[in-house]
N, C-alpha and C. Protein backbone atom coordinates (compact mmCIF):
# COMPACT_ATOMS: atom_id res chain seq x y z
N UNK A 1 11.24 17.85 27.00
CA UNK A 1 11.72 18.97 26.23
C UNK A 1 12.04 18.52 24.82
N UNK A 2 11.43 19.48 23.94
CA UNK A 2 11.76 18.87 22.22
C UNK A 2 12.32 20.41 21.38
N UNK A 3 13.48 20.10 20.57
CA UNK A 3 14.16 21.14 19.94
C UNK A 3 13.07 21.53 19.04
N UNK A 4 13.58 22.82 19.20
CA UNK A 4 12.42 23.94 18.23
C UNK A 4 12.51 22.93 16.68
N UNK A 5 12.90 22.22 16.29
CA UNK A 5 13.32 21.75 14.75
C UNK A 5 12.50 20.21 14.65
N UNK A 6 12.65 18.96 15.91
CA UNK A 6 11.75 18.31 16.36
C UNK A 6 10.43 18.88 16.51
N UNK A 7 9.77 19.60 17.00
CA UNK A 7 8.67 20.17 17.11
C UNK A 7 7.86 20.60 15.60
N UNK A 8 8.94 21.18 14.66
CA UNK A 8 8.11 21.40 13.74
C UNK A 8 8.17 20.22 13.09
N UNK A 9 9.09 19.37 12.96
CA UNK A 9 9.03 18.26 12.14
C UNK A 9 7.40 17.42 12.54
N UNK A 10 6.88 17.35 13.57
CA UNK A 10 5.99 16.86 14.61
C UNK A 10 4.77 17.51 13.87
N UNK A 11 4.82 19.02 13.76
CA UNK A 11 3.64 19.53 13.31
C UNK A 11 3.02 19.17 11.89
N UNK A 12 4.80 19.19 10.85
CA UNK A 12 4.36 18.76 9.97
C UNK A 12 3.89 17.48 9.41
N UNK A 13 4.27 16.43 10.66
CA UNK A 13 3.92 14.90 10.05
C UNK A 13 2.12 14.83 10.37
N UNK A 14 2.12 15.67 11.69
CA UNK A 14 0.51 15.89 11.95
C UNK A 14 -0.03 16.14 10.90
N UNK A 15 0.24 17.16 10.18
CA UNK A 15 -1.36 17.40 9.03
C UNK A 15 -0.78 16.71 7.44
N UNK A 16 0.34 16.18 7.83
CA UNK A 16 0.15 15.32 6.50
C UNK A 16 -0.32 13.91 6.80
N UNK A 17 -0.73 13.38 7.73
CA UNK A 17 -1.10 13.04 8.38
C UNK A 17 -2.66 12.78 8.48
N UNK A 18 -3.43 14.24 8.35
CA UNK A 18 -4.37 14.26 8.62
C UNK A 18 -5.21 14.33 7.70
N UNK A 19 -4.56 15.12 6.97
CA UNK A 19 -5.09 15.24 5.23
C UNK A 19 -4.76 14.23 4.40
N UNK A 20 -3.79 13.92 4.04
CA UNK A 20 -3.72 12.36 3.75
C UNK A 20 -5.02 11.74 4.04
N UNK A 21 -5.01 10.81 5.51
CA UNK A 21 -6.54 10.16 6.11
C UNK A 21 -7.76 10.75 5.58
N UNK A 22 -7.73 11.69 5.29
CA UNK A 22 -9.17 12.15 4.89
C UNK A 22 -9.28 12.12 3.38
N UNK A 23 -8.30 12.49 2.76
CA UNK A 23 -8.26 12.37 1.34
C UNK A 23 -8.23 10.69 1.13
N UNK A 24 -7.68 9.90 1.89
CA UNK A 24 -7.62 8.36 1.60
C UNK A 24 -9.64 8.05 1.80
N UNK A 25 -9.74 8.66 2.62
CA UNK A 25 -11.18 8.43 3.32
C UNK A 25 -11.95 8.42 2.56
N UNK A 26 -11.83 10.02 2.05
CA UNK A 26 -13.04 10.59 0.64
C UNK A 26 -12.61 9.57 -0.75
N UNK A 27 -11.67 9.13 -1.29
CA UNK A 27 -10.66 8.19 -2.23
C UNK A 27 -12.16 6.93 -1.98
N UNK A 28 -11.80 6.46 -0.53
CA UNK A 28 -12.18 5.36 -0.31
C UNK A 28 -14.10 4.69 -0.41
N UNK A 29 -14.82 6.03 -0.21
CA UNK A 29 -16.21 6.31 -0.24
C UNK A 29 -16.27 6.37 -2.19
N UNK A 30 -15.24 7.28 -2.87
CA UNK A 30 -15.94 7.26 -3.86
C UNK A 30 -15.65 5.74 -4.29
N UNK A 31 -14.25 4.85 -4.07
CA UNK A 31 -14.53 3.82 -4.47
C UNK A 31 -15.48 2.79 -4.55
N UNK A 32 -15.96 3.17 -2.60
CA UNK A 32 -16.94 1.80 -2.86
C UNK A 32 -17.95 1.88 -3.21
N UNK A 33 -18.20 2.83 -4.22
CA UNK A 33 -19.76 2.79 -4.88
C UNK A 33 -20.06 2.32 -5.80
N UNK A 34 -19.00 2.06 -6.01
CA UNK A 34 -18.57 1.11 -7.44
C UNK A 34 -18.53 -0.55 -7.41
N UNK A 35 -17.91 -1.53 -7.82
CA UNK A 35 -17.49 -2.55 -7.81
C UNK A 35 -17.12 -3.36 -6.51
N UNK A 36 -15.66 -2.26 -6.43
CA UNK A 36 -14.94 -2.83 -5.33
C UNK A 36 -15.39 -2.13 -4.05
N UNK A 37 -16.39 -3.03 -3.69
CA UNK A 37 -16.62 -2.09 -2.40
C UNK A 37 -15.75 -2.44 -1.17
N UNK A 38 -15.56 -3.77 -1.08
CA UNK A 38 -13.98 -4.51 0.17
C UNK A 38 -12.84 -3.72 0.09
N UNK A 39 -12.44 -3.05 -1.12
CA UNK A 39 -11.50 -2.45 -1.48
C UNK A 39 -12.06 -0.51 -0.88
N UNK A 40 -12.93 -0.16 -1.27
CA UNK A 40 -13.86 1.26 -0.71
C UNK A 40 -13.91 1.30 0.84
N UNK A 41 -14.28 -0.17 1.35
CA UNK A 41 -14.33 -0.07 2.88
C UNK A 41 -13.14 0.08 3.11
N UNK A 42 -11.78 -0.82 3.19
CA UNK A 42 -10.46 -0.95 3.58
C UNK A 42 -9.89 0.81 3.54
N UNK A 43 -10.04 0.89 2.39
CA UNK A 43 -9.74 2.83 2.18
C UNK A 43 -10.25 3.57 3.78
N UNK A 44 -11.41 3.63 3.26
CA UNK A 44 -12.20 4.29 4.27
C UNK A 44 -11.77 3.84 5.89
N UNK A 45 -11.40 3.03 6.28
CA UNK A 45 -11.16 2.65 7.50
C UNK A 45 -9.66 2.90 7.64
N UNK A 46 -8.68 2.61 6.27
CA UNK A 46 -7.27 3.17 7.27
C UNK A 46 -7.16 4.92 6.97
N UNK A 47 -8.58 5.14 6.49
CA UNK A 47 -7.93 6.56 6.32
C UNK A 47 -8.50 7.57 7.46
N UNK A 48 -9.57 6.75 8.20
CA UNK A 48 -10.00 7.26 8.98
C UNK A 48 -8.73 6.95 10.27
N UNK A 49 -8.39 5.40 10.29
CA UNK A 49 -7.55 5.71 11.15
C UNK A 49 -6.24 6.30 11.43
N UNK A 50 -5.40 6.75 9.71
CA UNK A 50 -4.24 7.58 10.03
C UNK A 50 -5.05 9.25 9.92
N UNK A 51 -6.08 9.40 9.82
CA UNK A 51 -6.41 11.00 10.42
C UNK A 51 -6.44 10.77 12.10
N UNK A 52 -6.88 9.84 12.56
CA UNK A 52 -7.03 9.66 13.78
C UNK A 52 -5.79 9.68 14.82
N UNK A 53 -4.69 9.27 13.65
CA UNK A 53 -3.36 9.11 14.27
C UNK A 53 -3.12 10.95 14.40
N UNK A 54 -3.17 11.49 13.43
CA UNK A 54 -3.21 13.24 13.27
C UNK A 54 -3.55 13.52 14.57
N UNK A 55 -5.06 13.45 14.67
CA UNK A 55 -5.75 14.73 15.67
C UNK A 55 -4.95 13.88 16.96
N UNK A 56 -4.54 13.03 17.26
CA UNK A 56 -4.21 12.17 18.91
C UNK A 56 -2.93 13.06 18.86
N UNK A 57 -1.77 13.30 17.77
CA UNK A 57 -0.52 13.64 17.43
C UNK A 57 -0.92 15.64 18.09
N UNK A 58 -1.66 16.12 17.51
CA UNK A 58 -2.13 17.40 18.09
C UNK A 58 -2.11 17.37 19.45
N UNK A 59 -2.29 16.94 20.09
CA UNK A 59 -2.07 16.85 21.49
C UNK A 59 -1.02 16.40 22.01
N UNK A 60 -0.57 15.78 21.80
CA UNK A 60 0.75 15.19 22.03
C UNK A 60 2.02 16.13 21.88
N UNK A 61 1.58 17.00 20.90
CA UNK A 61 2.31 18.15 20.19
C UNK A 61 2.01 19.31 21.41
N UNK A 62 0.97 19.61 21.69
CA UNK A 62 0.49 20.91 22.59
C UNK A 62 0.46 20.25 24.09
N UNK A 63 1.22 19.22 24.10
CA UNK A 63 1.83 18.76 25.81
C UNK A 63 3.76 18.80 25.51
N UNK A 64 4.13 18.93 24.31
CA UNK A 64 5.52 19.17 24.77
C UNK A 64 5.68 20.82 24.55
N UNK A 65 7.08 21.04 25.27
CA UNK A 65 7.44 22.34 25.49
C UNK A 65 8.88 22.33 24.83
N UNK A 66 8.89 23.67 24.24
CA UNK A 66 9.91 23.74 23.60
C UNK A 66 11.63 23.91 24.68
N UNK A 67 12.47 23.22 24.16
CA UNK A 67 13.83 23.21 25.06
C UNK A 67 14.33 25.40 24.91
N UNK A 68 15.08 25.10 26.02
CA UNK A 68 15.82 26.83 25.61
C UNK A 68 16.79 26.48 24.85
């Protein structure tokens, strides 16, 4: 059971979360076309993995139930 106030806090770390990762992601592609491409990959890989942290958090979210 998670308080109605926990729950949204939950929703909102999800899509900042998720958008973040993807904006780090897209950040990270335009970098490595450039120079620093070690620096373009690194982007691209933690941004894929804190979106990844997002969508796992969506579920996690739609298995708790709100307390009365």
């Amino acid at each position: 059971m998670a308080t109605p106030r926990n729950l949204k806090r939950l929703q909102n770390l999800v899509w900042i979360l998720i958008y973040g990762g993807l904006l780090t992601l897209v950040f990270g592609l335009a970098v490595g076309r450039g120079e620093e491409k070690v620096l373009g990959h690194s982007l691209v890989v933690g941004g894929a993995i804190v979106a990844a942290i997002g969508v796992v958090l969506i579920f996690v979210r739609a298995r708790l139930k709100p307390s009365p």
